[in-house]
PDB file of N, CA and C in Angstrom:
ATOM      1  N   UNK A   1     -51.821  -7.117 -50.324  1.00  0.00           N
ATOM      2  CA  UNK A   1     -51.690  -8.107 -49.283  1.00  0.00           C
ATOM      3  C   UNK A   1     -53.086  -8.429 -48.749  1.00  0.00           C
ATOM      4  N   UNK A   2     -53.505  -9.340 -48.563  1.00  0.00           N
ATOM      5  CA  UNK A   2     -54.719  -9.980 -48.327  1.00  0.00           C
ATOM      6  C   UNK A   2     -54.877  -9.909 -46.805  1.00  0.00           C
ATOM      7  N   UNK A   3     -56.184  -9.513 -46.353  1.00  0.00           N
ATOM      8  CA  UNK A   3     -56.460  -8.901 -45.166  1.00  0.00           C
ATOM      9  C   UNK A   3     -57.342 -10.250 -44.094  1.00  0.00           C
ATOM     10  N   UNK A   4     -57.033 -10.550 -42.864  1.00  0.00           N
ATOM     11  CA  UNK A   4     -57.431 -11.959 -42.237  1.00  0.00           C
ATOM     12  C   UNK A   4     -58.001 -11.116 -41.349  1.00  0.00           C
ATOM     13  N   UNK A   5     -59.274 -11.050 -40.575  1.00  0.00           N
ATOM     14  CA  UNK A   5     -59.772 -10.428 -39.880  1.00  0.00           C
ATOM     15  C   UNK A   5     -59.331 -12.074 -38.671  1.00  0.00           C
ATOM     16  N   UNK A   6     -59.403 -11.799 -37.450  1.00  0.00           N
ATOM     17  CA  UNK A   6     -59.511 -12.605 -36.553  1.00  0.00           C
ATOM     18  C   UNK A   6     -60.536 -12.156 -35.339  1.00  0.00           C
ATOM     19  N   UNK A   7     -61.369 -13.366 -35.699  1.00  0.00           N
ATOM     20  CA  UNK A   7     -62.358 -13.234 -34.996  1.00  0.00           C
ATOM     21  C   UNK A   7     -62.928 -14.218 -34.021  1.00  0.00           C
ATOM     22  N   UNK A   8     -62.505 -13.984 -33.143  1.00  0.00           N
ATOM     23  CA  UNK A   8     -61.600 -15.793 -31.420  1.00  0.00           C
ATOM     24  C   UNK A   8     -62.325 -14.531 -30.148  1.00  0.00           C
ATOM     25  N   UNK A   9     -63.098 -15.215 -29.404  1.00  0.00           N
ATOM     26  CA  UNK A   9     -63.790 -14.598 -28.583  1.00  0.00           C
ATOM     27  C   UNK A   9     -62.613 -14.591 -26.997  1.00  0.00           C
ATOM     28  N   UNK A  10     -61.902 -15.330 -27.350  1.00  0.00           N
ATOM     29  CA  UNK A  10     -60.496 -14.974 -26.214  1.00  0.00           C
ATOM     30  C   UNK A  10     -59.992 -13.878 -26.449  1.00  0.00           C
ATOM     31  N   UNK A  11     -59.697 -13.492 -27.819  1.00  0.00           N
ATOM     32  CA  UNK A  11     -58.989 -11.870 -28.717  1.00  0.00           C
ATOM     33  C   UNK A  11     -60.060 -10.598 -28.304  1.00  0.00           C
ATOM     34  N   UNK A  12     -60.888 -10.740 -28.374  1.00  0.00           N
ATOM     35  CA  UNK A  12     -61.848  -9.383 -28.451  1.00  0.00           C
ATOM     36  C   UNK A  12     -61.737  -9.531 -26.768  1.00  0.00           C
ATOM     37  N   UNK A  13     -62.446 -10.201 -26.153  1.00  0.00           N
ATOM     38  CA  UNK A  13     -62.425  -9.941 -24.606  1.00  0.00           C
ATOM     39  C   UNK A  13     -61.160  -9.318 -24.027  1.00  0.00           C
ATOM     40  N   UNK A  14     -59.410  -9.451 -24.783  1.00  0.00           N
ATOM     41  CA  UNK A  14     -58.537  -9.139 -24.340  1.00  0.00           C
ATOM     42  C   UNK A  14     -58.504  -8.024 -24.915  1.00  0.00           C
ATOM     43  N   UNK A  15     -59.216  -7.829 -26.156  1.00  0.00           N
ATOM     44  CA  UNK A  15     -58.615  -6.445 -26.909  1.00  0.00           C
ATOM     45  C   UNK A  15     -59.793  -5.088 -25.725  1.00  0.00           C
ATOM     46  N   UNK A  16     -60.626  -5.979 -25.503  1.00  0.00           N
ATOM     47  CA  UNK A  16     -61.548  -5.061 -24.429  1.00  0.00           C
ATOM     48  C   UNK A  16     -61.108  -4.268 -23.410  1.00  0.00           C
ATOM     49  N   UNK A  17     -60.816  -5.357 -22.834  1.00  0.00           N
ATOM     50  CA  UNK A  17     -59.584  -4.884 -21.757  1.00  0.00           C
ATOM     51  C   UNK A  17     -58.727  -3.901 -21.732  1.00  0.00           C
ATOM     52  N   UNK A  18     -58.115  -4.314 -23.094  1.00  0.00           N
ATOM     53  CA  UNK A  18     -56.549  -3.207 -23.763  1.00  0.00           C
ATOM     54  C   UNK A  18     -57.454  -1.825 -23.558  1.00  0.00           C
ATOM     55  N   UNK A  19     -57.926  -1.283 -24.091  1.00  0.00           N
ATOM     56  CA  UNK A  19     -58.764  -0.775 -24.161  1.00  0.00           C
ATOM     57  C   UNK A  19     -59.271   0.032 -23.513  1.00  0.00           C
ATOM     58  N   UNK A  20     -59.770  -0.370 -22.262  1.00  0.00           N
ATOM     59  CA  UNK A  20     -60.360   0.412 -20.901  1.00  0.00           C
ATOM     60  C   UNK A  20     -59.071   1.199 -20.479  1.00  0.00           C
ATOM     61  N   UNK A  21     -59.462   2.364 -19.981  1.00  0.00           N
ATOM     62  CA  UNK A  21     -58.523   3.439 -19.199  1.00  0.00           C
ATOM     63  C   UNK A  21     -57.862   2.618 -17.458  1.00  0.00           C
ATOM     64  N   UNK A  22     -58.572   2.389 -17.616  1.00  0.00           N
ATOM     65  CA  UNK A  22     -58.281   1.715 -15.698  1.00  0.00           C
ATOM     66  C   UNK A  22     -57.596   0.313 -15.971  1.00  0.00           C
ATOM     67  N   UNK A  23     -57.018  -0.278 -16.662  1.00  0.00           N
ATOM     68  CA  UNK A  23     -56.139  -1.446 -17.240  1.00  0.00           C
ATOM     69  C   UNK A  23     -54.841  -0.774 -16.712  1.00  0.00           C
ATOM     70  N   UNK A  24     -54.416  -1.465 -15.516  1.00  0.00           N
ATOM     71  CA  UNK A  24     -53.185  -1.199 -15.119  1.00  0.00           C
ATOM     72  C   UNK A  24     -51.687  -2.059 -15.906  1.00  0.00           C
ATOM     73  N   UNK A  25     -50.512  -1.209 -15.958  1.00  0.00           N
ATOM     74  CA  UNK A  25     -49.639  -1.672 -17.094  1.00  0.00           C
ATOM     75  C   UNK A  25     -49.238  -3.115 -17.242  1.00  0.00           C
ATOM     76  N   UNK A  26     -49.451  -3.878 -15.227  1.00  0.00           N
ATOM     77  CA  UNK A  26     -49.128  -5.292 -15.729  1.00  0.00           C
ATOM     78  C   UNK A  26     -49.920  -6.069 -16.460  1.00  0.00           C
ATOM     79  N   UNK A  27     -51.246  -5.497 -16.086  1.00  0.00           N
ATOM     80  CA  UNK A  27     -52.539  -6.391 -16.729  1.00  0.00           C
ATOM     81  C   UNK A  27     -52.507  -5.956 -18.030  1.00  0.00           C
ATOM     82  N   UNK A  28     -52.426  -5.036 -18.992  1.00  0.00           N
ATOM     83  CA  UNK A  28     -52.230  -4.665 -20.308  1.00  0.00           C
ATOM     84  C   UNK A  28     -50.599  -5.538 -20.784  1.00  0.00           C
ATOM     85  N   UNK A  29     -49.914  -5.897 -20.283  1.00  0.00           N
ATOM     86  CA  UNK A  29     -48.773  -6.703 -20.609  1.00  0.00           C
ATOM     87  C   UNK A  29     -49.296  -8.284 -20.920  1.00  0.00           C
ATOM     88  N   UNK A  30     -50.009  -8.673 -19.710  1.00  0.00           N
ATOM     89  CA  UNK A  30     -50.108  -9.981 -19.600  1.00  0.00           C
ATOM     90  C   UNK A  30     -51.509 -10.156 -21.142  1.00  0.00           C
ATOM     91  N   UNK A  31     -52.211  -9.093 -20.754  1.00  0.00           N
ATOM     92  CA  UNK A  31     -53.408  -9.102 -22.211  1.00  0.00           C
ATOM     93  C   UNK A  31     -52.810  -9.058 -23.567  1.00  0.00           C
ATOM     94  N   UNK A  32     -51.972  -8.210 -23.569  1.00  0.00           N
ATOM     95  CA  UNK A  32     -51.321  -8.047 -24.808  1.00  0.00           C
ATOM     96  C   UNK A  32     -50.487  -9.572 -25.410  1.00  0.00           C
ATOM     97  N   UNK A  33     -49.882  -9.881 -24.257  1.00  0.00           N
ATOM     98  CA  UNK A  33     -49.230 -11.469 -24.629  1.00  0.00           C
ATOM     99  C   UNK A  33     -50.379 -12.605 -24.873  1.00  0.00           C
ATOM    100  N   UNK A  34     -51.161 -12.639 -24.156  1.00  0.00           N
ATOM    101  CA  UNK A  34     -52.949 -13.383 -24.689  1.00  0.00           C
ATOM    102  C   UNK A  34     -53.234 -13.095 -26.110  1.00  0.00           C
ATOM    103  N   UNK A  35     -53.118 -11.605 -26.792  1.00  0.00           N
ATOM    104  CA  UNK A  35     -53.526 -11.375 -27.957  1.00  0.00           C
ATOM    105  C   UNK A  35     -52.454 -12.271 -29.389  1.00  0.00           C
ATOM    106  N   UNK A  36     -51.142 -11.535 -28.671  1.00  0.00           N
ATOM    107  CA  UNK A  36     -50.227 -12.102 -29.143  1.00  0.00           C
ATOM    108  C   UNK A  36     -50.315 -13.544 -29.415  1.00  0.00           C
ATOM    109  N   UNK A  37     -50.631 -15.001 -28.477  1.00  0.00           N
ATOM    110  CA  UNK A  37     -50.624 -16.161 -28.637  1.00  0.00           C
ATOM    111  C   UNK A  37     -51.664 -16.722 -29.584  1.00  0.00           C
ATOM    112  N   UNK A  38     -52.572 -15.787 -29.988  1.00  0.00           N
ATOM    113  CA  UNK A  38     -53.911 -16.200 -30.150  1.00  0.00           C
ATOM    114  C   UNK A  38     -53.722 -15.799 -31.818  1.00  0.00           C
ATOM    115  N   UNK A  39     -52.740 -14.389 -31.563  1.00  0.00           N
ATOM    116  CA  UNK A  39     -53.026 -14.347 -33.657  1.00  0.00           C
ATOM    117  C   UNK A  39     -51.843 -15.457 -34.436  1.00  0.00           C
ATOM    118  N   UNK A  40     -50.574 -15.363 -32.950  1.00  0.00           N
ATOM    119  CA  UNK A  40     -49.655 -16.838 -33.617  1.00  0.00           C
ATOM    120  C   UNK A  40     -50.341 -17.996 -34.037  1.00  0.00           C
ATOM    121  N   UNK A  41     -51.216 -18.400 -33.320  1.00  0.00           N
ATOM    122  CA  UNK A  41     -52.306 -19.347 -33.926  1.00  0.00           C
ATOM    123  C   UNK A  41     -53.356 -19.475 -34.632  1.00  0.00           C
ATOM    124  N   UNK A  42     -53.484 -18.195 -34.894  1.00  0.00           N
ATOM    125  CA  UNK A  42     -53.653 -18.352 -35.658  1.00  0.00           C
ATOM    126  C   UNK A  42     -53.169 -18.360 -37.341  1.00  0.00           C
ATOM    127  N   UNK A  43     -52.029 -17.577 -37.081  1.00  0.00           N
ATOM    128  CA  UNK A  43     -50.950 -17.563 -38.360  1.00  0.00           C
ATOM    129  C   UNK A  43     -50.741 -18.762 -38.685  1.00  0.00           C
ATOM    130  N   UNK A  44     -50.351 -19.929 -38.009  1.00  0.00           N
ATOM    131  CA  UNK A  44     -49.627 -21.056 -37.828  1.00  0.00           C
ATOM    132  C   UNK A  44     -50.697 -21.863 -38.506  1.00  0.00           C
ATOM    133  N   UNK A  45     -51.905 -21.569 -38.787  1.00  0.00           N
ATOM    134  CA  UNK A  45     -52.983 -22.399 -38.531  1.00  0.00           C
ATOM    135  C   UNK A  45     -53.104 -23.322 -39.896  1.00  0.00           C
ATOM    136  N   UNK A  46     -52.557 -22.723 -41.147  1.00  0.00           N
ATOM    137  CA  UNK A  46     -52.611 -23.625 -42.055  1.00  0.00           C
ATOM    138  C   UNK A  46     -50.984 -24.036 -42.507  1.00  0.00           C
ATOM    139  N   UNK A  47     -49.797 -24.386 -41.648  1.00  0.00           N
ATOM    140  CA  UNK A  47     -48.287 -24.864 -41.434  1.00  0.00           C
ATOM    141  C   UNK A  47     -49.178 -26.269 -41.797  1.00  0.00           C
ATOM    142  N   UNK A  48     -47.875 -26.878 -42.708  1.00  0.00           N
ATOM    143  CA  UNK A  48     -48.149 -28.466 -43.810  1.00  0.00           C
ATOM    144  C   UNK A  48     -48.083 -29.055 -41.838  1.00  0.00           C
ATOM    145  N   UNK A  49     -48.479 -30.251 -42.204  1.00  0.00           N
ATOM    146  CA  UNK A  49     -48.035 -31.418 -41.360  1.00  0.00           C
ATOM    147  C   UNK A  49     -47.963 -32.770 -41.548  1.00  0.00           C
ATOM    148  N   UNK A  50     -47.422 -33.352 -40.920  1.00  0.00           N
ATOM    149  CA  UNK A  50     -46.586 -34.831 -41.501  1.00  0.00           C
ATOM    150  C   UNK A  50     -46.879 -35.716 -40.450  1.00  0.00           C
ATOM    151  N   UNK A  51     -47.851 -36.938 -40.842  1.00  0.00           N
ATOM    152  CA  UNK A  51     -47.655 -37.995 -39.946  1.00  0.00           C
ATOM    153  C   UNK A  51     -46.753 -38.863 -39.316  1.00  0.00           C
ATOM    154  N   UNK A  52     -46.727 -39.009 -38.265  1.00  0.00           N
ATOM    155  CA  UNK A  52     -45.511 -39.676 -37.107  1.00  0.00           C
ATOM    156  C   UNK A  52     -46.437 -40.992 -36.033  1.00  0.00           C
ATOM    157  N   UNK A  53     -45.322 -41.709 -35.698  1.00  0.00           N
ATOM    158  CA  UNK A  53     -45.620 -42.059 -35.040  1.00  0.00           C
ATOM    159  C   UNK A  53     -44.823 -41.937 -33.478  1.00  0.00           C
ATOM    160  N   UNK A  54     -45.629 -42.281 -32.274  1.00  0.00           N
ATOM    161  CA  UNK A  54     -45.519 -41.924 -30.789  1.00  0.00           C
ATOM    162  C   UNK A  54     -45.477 -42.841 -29.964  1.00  0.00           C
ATOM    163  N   UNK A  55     -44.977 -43.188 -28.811  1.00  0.00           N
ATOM    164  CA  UNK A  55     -45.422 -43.948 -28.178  1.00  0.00           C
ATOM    165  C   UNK A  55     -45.339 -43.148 -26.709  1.00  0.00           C
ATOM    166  N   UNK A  56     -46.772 -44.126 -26.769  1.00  0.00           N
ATOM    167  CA  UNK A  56     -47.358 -43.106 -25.499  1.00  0.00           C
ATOM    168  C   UNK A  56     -47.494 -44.373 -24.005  1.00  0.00           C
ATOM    169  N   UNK A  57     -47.816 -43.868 -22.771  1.00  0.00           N
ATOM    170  CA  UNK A  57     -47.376 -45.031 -21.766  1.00  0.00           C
ATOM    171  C   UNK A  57     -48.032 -46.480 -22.131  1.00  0.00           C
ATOM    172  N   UNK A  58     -48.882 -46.259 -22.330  1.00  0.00           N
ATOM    173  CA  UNK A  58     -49.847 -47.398 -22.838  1.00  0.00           C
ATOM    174  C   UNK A  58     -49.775 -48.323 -24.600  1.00  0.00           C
ATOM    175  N   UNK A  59     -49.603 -47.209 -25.453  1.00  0.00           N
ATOM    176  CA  UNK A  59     -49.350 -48.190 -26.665  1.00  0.00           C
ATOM    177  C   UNK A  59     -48.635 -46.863 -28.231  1.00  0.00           C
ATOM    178  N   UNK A  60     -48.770 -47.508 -28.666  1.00  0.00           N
ATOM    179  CA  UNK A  60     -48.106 -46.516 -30.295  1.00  0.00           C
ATOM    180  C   UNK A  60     -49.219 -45.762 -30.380  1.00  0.00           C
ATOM    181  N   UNK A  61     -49.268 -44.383 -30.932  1.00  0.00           N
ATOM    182  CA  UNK A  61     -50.414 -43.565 -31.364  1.00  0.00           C
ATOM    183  C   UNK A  61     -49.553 -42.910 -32.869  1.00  0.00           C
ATOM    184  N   UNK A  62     -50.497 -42.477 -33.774  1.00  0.00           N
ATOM    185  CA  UNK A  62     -50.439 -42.027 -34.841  1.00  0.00           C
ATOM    186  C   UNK A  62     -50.919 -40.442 -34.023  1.00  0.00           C
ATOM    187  N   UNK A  63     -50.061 -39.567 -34.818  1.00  0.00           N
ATOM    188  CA  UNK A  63     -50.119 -38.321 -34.764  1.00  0.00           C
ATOM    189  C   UNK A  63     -49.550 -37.178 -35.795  1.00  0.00           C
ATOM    190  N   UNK A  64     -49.866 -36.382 -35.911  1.00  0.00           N
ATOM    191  CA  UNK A  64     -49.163 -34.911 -36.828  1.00  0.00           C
ATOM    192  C   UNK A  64     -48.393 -33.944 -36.407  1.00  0.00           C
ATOM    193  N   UNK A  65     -47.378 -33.921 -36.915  1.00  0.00           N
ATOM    194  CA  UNK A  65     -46.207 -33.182 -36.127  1.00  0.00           C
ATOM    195  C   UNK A  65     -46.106 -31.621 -37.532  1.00  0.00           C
ATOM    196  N   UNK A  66     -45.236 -30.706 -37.291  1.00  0.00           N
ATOM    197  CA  UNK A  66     -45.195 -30.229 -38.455  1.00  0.00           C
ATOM    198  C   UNK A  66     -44.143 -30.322 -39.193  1.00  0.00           C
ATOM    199  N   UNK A  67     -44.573 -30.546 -40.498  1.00  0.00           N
ATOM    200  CA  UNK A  67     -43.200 -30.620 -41.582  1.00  0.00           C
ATOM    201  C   UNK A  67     -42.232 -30.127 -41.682  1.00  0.00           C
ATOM    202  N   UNK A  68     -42.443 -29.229 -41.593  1.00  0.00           N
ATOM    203  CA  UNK A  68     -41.190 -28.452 -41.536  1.00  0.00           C
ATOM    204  C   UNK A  68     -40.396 -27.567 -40.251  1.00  0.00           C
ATOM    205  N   UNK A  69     -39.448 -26.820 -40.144  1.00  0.00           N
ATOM    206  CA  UNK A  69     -39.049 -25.896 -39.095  1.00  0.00           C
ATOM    207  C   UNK A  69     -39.541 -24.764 -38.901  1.00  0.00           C
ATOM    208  N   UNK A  70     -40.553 -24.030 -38.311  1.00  0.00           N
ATOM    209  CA  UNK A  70     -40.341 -22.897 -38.009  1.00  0.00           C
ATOM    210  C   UNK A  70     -39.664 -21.542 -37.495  1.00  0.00           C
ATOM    211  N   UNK A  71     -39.676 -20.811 -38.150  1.00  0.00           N
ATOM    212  CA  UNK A  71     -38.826 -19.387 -37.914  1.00  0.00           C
ATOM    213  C   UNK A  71     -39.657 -18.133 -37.277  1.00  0.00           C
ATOM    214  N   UNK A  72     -39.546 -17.858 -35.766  1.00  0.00           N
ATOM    215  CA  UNK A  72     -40.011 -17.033 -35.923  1.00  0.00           C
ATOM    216  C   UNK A  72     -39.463 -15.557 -35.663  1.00  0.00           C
ATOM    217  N   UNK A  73     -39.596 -14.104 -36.048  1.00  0.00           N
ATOM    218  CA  UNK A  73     -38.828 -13.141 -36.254  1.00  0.00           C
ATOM    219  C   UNK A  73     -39.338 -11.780 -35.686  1.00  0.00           C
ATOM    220  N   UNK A  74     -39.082 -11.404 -34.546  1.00  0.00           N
ATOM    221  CA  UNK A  74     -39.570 -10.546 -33.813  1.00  0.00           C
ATOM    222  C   UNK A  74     -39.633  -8.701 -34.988  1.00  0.00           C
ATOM    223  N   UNK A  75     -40.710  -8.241 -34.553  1.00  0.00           N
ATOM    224  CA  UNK A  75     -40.492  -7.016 -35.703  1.00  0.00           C
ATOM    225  C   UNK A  75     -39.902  -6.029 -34.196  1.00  0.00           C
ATOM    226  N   UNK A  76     -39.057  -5.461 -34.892  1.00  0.00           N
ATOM    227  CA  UNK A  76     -37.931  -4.270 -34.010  1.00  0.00           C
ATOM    228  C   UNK A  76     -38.528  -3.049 -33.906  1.00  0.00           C
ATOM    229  N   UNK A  77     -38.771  -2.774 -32.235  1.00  0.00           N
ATOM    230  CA  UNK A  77     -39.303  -2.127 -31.855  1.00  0.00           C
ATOM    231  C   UNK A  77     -38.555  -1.676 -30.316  1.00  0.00           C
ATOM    232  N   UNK A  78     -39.291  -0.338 -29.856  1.00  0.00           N
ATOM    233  CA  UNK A  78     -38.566  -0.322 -28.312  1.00  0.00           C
ATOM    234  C   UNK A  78     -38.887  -0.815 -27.573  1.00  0.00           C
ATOM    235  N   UNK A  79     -37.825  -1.156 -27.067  1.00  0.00           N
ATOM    236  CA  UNK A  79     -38.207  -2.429 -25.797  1.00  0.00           C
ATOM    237  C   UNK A  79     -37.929  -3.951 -25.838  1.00  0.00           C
ATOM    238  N   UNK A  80     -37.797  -4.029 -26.634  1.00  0.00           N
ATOM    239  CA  UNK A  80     -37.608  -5.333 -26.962  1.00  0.00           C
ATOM    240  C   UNK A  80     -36.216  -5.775 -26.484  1.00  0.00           C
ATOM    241  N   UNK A  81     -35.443  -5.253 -25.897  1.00  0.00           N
ATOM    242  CA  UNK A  81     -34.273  -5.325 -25.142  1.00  0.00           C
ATOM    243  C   UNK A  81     -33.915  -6.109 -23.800  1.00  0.00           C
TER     244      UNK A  81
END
């Protein structure tokens, strides 16, 4: 399996955080969900996409939506309840 290092200066500053002893449990929750959003996007990052069109208040815009549906699938763990 091919290995993606992620390297997003929002990720390391949060993984910093994680990290430190004095990171109280809400602030390690809310960091951990930061880390979380940041590797979804980066997963997501090469999903096909399909041109559309929009209309926006002012006039039609051309834009990229994605092709297809996404699935996403929580891995089972405690807590997750």
């Amino acid at each position: 399996m091919p290995l993606h290092v992620v390297s997003h200066a929002v990720a390391e500053h949060a993984l910093a955080s994680l990290r430190a002893h004095q990171t109280s449990p809400a602030v390690f929750r809310r960091l951990a969900r930061r880390v979380s959003l940041v590797l979804a996007t980066e997963a997501t990052r090469d999903l096909a996409l399909a041109e559309a069109e929009v209309e926006t208040p002012l006039e039609g815009a051309r834009v990229q939506r994605l092709a297809g549906r996404v699935v996403v699938v929580p891995v089972l763990r405690a807590g997750l309840g």
